[in-house]
Protein backbone atom coordinates (compact mmCIF):
# COMPACT_ATOMS: atom_id res chain seq x y z
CA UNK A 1 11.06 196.20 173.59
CA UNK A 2 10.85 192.48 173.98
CA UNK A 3 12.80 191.00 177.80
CA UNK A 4 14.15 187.55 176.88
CA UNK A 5 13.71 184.66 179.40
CA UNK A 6 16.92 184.93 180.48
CA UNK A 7 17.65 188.82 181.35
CA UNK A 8 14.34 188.71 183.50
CA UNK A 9 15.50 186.11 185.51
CA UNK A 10 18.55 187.97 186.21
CA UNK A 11 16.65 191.51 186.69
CA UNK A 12 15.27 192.69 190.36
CA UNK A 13 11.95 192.08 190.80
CA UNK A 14 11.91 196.48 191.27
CA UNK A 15 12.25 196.05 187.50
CA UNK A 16 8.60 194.76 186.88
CA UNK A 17 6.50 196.20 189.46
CA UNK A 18 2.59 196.97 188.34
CA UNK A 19 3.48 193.09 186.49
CA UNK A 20 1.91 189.92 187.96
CA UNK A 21 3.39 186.37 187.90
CA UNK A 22 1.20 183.75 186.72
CA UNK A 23 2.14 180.07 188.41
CA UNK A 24 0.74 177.15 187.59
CA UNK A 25 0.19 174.10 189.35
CA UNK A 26 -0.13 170.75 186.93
CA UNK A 27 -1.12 168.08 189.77
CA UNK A 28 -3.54 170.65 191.21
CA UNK A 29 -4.64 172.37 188.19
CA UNK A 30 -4.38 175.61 189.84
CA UNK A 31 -3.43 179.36 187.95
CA UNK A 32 -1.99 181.42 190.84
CA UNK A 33 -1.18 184.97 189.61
CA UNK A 34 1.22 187.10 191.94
CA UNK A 35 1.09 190.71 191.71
CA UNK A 36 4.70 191.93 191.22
CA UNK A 37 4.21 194.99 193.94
CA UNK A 38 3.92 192.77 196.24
CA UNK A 39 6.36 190.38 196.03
CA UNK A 40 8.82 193.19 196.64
CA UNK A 41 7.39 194.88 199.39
CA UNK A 42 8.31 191.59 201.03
CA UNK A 43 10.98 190.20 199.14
CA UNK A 44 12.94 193.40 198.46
CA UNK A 45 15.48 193.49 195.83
CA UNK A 46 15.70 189.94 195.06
CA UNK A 47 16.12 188.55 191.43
CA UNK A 48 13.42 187.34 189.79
CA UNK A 49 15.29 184.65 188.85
CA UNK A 50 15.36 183.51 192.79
CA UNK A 51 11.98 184.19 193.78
CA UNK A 52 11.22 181.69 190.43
CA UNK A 53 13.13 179.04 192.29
CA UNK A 54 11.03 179.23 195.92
CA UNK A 55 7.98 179.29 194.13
CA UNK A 56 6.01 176.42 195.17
CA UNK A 57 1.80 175.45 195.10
CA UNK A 58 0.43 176.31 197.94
CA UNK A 59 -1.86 173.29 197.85
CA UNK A 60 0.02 170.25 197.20
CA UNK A 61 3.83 171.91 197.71
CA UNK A 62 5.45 171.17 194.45
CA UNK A 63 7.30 173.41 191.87
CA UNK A 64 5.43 174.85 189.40
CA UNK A 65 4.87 173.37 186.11
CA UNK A 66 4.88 176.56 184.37
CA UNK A 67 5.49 180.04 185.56
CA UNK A 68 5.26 183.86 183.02
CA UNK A 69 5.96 186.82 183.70
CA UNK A 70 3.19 189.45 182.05
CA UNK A 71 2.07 192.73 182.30
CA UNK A 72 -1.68 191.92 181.75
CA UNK A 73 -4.06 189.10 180.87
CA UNK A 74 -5.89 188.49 177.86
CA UNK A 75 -9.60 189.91 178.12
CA UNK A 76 -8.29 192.76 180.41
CA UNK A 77 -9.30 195.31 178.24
CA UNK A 78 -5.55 196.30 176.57
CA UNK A 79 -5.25 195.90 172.75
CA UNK A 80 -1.51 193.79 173.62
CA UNK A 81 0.60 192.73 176.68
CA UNK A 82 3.84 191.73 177.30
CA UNK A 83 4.06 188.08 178.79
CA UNK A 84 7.99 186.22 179.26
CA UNK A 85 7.57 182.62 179.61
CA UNK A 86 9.97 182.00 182.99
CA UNK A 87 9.62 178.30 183.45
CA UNK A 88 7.83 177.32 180.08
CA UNK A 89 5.37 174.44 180.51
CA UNK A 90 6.37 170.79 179.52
């Protein structure tokens, strides 16, 4: 089953625990990934959608440039994965 871009901004982060977040940084050039767990161990039952809006580089303190939502990574070993571009890149 394919999650559009817009449903998984409105789902609870509960929703996609075991995924990771994948942030990325264009000024510093920095891939971030976010495992989903633990985002709501502290964030609770917040919307992805919100959490997408706080995000922020921890080096230089702008928004992200880009920002998916995926189930694995390439070269991890799984045949497929499920990725949902949240803020597609520019």
């Amino acid at each position: 089953m394919t999650i559009t871009t817009a449903v998984a901004l409105e789902a609870p982060l509960r929703q996609f625990q075991a995924w990771n977040l994948r942030v990325f940084c264009r000024d510093c050039r920095l891939l971030v990934r976010l495992e989903v767990d633990r985002l709501v161990a502290r964030q609770g039952d917040k919307l992805v959608g919100d959490v997408v809006q706080r995000l922020r580089c921890s080096r230089c303190g702008s928004p992200p440039a880009s920002v998916s939502l995926a189930d694995g990574a390439p070269g991890e070993g799984r045949a497929s994965f499920q990725q949902i571009e949240l803020v597609p890149a520019a």
